[in-house]
C-alpha atoms as a PDB file:
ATOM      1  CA  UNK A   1     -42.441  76.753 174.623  1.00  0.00           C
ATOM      2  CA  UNK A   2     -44.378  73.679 173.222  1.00  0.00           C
ATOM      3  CA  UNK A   3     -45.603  71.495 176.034  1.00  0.00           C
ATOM      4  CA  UNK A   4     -45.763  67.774 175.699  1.00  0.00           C
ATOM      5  CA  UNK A   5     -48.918  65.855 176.907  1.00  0.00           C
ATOM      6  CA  UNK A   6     -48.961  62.222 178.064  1.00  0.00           C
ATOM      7  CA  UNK A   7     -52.689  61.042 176.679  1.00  0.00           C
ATOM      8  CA  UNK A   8     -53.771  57.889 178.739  1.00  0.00           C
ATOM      9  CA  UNK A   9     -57.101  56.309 178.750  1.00  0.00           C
ATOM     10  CA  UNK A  10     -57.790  56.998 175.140  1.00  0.00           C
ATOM     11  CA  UNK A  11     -60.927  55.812 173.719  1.00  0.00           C
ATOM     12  CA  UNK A  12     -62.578  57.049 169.899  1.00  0.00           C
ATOM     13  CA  UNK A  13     -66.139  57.290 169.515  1.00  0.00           C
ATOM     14  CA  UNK A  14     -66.756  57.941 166.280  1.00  0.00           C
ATOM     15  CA  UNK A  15     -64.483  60.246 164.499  1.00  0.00           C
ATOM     16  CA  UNK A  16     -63.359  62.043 168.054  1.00  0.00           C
ATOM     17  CA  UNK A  17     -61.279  60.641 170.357  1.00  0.00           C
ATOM     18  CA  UNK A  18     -61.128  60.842 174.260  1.00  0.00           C
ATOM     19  CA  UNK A  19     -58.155  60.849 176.471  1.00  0.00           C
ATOM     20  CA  UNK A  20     -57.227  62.300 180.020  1.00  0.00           C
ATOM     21  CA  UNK A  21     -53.691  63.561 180.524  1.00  0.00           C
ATOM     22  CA  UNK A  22     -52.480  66.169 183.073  1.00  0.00           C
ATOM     23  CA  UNK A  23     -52.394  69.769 183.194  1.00  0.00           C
ATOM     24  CA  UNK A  24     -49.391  72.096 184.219  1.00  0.00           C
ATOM     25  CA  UNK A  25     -50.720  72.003 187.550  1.00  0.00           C
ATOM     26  CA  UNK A  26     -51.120  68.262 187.942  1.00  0.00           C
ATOM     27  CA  UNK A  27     -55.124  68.414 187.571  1.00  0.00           C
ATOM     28  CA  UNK A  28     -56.291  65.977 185.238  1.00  0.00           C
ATOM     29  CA  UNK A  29     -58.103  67.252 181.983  1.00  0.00           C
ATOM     30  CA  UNK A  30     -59.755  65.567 179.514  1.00  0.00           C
ATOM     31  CA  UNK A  31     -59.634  66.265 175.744  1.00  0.00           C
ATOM     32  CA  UNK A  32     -62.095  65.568 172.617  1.00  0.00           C
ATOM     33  CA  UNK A  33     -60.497  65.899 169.335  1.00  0.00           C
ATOM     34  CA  UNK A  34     -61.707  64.844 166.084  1.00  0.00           C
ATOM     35  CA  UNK A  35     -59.770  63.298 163.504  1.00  0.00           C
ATOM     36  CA  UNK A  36     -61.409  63.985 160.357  1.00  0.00           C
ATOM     37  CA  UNK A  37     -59.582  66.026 157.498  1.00  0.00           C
ATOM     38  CA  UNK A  38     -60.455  69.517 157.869  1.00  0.00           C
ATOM     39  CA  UNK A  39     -62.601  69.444 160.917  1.00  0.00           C
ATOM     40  CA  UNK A  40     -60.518  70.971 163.502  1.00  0.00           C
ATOM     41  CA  UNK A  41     -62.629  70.229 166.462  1.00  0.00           C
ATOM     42  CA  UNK A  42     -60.973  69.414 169.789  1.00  0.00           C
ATOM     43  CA  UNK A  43     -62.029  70.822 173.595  1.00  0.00           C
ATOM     44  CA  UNK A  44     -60.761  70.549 176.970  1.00  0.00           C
ATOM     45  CA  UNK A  45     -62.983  69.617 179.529  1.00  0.00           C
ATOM     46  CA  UNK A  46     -62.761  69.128 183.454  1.00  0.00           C
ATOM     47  CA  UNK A  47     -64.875  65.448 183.362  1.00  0.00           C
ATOM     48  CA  UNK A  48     -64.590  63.029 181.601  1.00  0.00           C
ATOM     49  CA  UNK A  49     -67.979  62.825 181.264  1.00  0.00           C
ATOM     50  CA  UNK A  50     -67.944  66.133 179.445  1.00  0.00           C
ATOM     51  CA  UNK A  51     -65.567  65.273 176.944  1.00  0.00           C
ATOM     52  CA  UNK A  52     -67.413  62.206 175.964  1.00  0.00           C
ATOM     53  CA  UNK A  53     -70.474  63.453 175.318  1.00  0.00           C
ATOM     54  CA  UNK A  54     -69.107  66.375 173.472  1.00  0.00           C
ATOM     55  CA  UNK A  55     -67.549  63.213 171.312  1.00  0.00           C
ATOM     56  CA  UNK A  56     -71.058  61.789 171.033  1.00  0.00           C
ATOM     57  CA  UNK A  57     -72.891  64.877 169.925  1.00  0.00           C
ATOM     58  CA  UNK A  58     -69.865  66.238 167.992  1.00  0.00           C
ATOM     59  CA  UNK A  59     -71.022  66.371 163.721  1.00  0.00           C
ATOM     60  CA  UNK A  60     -68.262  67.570 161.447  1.00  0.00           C
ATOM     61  CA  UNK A  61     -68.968  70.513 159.318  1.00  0.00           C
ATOM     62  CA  UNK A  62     -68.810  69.803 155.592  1.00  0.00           C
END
């Protein structure tokens, strides 16, 4: 079963961008994903704080 996320709060630094949507449980979480071809790079974290600086520090590979 696919689940659909609602993303809110979305922000890109850099390549990777930020956003905070629920979880099944109704806890938020908050995803980095980059968008680069070929990177593949995204994370959930429980802060937002987290996710950002994993956006800050993230370098692609290649």
């Amino acid at each position: 079963m696919t689940v659909r996320r609602r993303f809110r709060d979305v922000i890109r630094i850099g390549p990777v961008q930020v956003a905070t949507s629920y979880d099944g449980r109704g806890r938020d979480k908050h995803t980095a994903a980059c968008t680069a071809p070929r990177c593949g790079f995204s994370a959930d974290y429980d802060s937002r704080a987290a996710a950002e600086l994993a956006a800050r520090t993230h370098r692609c590979q290649g």
